[in-house]
Protein backbone atom coordinates (compact mmCIF):
# COMPACT_ATOMS: atom_id res chain seq x y z
CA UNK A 1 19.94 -9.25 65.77
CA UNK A 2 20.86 -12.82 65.99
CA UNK A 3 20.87 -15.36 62.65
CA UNK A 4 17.68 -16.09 63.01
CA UNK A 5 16.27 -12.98 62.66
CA UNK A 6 18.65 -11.82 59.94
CA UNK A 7 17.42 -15.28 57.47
CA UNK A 8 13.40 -14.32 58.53
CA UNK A 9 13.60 -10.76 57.18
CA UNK A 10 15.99 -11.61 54.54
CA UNK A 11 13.09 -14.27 53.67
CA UNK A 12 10.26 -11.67 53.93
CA UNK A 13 11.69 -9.14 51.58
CA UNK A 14 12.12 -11.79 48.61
CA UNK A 15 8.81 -13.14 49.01
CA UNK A 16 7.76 -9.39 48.80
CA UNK A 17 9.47 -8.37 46.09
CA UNK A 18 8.42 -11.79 44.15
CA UNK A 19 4.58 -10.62 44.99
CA UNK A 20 5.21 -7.46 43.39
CA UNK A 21 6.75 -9.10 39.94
CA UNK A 22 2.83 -9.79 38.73
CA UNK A 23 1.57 -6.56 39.34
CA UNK A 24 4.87 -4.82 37.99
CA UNK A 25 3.96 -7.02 34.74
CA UNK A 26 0.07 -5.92 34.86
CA UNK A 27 1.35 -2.45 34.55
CA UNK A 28 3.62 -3.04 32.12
CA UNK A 29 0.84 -5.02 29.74
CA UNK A 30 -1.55 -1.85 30.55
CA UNK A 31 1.15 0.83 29.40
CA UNK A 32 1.52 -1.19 26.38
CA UNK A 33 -1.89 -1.46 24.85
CA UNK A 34 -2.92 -1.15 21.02
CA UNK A 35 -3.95 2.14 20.16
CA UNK A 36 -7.51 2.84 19.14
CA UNK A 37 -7.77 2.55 15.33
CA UNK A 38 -9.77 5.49 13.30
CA UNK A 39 -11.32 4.01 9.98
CA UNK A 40 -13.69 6.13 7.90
CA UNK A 41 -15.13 3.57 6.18
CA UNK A 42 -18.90 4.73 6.72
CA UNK A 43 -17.72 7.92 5.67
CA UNK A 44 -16.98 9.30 8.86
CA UNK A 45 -13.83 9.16 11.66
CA UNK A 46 -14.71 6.47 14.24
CA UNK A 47 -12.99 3.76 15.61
CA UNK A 48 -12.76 0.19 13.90
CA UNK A 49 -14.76 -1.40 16.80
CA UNK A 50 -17.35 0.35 16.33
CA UNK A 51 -17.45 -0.49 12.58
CA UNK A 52 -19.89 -3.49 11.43
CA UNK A 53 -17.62 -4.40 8.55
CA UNK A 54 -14.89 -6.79 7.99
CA UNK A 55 -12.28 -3.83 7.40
CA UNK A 56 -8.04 -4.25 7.12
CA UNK A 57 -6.60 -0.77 7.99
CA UNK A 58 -2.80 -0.06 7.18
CA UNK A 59 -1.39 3.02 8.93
CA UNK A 60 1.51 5.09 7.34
CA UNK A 61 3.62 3.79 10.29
CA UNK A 62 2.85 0.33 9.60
CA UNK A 63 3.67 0.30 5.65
CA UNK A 64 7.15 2.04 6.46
CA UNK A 65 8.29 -0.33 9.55
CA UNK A 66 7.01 -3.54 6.73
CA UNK A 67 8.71 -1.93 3.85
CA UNK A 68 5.18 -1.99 1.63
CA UNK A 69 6.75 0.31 -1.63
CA UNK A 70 3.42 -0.61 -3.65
CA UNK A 71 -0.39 -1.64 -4.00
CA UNK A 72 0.88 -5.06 -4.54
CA UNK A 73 2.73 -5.57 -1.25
CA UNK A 74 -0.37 -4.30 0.06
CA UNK A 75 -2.08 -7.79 -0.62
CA UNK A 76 0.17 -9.60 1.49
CA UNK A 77 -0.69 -7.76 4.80
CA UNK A 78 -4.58 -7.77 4.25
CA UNK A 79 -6.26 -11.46 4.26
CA UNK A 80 -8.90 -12.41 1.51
CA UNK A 81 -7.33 -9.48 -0.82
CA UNK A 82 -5.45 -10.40 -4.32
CA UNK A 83 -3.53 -7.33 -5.89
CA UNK A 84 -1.49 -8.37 -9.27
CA UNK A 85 -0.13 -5.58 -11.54
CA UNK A 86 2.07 -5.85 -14.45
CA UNK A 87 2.40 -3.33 -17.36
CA UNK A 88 -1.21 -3.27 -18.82
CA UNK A 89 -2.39 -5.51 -16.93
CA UNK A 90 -4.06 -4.99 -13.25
CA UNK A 91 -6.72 -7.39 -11.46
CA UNK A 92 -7.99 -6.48 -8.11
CA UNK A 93 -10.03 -9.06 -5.84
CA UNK A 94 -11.34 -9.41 -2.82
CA UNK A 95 -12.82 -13.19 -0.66
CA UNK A 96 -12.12 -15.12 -4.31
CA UNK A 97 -14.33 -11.99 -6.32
CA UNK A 98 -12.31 -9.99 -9.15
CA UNK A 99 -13.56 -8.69 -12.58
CA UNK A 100 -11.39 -10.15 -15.95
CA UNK A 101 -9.01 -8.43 -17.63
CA UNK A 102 -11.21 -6.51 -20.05
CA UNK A 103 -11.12 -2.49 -20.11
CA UNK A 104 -14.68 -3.06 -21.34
CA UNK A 105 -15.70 -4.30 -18.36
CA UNK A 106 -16.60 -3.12 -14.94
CA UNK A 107 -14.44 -3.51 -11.66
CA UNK A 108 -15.49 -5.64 -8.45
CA UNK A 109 -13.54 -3.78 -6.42
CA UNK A 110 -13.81 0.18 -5.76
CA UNK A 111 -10.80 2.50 -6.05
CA UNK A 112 -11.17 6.00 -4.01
CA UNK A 113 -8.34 8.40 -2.65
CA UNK A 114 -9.63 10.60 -0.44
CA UNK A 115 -13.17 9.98 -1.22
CA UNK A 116 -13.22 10.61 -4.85
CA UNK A 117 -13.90 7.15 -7.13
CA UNK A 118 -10.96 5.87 -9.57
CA UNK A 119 -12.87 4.52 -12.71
CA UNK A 120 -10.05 1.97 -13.80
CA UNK A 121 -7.51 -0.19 -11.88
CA UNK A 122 -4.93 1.31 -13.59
CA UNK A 123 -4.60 4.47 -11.54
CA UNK A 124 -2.82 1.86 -8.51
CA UNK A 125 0.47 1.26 -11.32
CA UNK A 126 0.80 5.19 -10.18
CA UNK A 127 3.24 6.80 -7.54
CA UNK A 128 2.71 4.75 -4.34
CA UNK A 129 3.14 8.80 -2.64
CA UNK A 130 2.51 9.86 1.09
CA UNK A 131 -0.15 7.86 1.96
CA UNK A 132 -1.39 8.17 5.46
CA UNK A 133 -3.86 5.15 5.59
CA UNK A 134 -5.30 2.26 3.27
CA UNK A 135 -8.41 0.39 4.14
CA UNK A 136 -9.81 -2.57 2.27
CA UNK A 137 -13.01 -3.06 2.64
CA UNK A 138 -14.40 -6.81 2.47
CA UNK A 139 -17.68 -7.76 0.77
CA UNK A 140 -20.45 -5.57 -0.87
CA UNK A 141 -20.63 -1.85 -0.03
CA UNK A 142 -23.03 -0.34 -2.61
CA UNK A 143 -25.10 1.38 0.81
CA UNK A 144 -21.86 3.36 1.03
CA UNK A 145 -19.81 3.80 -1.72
CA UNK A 146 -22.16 2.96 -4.71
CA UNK A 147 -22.08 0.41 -7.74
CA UNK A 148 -18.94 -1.56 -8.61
CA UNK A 149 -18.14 -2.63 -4.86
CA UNK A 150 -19.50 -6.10 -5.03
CA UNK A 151 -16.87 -7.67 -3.47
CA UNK A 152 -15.45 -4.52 -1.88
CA UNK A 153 -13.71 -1.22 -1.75
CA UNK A 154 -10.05 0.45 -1.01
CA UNK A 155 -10.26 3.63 0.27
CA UNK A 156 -7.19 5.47 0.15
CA UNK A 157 -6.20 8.32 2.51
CA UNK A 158 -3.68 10.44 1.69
CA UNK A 159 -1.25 12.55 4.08
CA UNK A 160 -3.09 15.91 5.42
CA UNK A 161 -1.03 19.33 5.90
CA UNK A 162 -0.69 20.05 9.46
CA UNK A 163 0.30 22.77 11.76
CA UNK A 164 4.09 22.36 12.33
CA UNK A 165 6.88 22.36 10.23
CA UNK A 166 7.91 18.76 9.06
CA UNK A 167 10.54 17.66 6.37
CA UNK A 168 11.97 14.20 5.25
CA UNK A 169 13.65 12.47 2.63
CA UNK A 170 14.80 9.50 1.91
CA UNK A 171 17.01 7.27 -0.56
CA UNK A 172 16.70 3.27 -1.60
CA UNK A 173 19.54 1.03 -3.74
CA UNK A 174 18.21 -1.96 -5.05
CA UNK A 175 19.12 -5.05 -7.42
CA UNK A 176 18.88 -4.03 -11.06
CA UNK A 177 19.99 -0.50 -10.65
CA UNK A 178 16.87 -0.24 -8.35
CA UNK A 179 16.74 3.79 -7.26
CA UNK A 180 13.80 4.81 -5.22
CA UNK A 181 13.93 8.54 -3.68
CA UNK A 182 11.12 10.34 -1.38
CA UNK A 183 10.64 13.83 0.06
CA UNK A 184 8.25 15.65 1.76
CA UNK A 185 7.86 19.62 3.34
CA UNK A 186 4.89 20.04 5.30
CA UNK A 187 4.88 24.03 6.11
CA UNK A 188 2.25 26.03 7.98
CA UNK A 189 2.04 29.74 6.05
CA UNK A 190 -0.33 31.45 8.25
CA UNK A 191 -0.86 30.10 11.53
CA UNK A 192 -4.31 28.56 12.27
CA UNK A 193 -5.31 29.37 8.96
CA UNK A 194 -3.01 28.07 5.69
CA UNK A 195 -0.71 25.23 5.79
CA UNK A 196 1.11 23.20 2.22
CA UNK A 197 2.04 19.80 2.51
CA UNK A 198 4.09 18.87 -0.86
CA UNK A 199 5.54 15.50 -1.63
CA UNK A 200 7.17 13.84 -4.50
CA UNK A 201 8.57 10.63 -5.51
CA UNK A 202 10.95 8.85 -8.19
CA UNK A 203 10.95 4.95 -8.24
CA UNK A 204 13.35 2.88 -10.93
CA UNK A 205 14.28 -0.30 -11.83
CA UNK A 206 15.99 -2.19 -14.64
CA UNK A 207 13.85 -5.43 -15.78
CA UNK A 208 15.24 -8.41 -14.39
CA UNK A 209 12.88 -10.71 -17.01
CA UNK A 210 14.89 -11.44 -19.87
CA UNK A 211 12.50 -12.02 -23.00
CA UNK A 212 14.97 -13.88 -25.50
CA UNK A 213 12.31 -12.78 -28.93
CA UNK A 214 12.32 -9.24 -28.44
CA UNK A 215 16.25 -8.54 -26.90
CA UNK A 216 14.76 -6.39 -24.02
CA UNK A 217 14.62 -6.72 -19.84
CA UNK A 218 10.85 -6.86 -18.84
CA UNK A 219 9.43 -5.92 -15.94
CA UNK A 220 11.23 -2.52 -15.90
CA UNK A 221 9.72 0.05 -13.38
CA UNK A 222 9.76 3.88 -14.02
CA UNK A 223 7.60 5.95 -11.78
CA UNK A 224 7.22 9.39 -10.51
CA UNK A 225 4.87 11.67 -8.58
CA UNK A 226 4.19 14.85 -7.47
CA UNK A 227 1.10 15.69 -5.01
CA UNK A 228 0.63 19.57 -3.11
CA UNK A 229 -2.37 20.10 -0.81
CA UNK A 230 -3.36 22.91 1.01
CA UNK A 231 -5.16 23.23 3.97
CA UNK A 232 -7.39 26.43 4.70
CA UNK A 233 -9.09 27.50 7.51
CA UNK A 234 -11.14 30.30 6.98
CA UNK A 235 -13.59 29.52 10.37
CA UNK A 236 -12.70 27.09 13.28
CA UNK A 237 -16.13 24.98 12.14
CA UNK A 238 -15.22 25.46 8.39
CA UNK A 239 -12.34 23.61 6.52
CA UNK A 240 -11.15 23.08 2.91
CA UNK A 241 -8.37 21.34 1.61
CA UNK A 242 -7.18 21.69 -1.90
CA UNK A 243 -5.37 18.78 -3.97
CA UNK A 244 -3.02 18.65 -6.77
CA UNK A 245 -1.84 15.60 -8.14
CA UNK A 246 0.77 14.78 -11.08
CA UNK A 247 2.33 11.62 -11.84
CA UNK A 248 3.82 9.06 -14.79
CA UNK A 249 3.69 5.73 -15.22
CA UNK A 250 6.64 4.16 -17.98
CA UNK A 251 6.54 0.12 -17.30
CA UNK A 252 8.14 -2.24 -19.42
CA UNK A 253 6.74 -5.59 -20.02
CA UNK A 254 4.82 -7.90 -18.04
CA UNK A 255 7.52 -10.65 -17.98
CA UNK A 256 4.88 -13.50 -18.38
CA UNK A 257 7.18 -16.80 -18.30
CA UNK A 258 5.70 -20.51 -19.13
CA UNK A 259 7.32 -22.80 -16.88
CA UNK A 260 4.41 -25.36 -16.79
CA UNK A 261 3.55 -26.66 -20.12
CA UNK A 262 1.48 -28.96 -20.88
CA UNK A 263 1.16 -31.00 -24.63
CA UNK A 264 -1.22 -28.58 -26.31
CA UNK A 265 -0.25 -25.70 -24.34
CA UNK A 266 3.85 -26.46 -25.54
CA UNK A 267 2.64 -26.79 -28.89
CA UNK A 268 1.33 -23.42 -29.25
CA UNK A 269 3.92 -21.60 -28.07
CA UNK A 270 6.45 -23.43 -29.86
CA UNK A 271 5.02 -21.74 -32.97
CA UNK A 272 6.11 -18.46 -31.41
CA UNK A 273 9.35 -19.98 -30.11
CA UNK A 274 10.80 -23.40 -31.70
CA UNK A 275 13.28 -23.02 -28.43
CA UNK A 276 10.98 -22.58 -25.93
CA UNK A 277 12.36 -24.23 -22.46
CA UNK A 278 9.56 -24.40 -19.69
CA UNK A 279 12.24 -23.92 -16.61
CA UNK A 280 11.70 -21.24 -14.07
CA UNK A 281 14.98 -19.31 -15.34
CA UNK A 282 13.33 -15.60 -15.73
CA UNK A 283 13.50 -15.90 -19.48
CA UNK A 284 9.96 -14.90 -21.27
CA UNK A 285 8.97 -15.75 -24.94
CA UNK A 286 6.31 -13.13 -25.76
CA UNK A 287 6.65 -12.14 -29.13
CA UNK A 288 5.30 -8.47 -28.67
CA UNK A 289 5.16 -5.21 -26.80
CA UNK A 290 4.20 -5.51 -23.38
CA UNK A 291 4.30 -1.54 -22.20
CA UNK A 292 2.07 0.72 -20.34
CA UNK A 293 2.59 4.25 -20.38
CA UNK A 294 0.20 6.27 -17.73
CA UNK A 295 -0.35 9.77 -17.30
CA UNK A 296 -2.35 11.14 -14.33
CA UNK A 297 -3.29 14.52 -13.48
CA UNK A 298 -5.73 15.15 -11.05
């Protein structure tokens, strides 16, 4: 084989292997597709396409690899949803609607874990524990899931017991003595038939909110949960599950701090504080209590 030949096949098998490279990368971008996403939000499995409402779903997978610990960090991944919580103090909205803070009055968004209805925001300051999906629900869903929905629901779903063995744990460090610790056993007892799933959680953390009135750190977290369900089978086309859930709620303070005062506004609390100092330096001036203490047992 002379030179020629050698550069003219040498030639021929680049050009084929560069003809190859887009349908090497069409396989690759097929292999790699999103995964179809099961919502119940008309009260039954189906996929989110196939869902006419505007619905943000969070998957247990997704709130561990973006480290969401609470209801609050929930917000920030789901657009048109506002999620504030302080001790005693919880406001829920959804595209710009929320209800005041009033215990008197009634919500305008919709609490339910696992298809039962929460009554009161307050039940979200508890144990954020083994969740296996969130989905907020924008705009009215009365059809569904009945009165105070106006401007929408969360729908909670909590971790199922399954058929296999699984166990994990796990162990946080934070600022401010921050100590968060996790574990879960999910064990099958009779096969096909009876499987426990039991999980529990302790989440603490020193206030970092200085209030210079009272002498105390605000904003203190102190949290803990405990949640068993079992699964039984009795028939393949029958299924119960039964849930237990404990959990406590000690928070410390809101850590509300003026930083933007205006004449009237300094004037005021002045009379609470002659040395008041509206700078953004975490010191509060509330001169009283600012505690919730939560108990849940469901």
């Amino acid at each position: 084989m002379n030179k020629a030949m050698k550069t003219h096949c040498l030639c021929g098998l680049v050009i084929g292997q560069l003809l190859a490279l887009p349908a090497m990368a069409a396989e690759h971008k097929r292999a790699s597709h999103i995964e179809e996403v099961i919502v119940t939000a008309q009260k039954r499995s189906e996929s989110i396409q196939d869902v006419p409402i505007a619905v943000s779903v969070l998957s247990a997978e997704r709130m561990k690899n973006s480290a969401i610990a609470s209801f609050e960090d929930i917000s920030l991944a789901s657009p048109n949803t506002e999620i504030n919580m302080t001790p005693g103090y919880v406001q829920v909205g959804m595209r710009g609607l929320n209800s005041p803070i009033n215990d008197g009055m009634e919500q305008a968004v919709g609490i339910y874990v696992d298809g039962i209805y929460y009554g009161k925001m307050a039940f979200l300051q508890d144990a954020f524990l083994d969740l296996a999906r969130v989905e907020m629900l924008k705009g009215p869903q009365g059809t569904l899931f009945g009165k105070n929905t106006v401007a929408g629901a969360i729908s909670i779903s909590t971790a199922q017991p399954e058929e296999e063995w699984r166990v994990s744990a796990s162990a946080a460090h934070g600022q401010f003595s921050g100590e968060k610790y996790d574990a879960m056993i999910n064990a099958p007892l009779v096969e096909d038939r009876l499987a426990l799933r039991v999980a529990a959680t302790s989440d603490r953390r020193d206030g970092y909110v200085n209030n210079v009135l009272r002498g105390t750190d605000e904003k203190r977290v102190d949290k803990e949960g405990l949640r068993a369900k079992l699964l039984f089978t009795p028939l393949d086309t029958l299924t119960a599950v039964l849930t237990y859930y404990q959990g406590e709620s000690r928070d410390s303070g809101q850590g509300w701090e003026p930083f933007v005062l205006g004449g009237d506004a300094a004037l005021v609390h002045g009379l609470f504080d002659p040395n008041l100092e509206a700078n953004f330096d975490y010191r509060s001036h509330a001169d009283g209590p600012n505690e919730s203490w939560s108990d849940t047992e469901v």
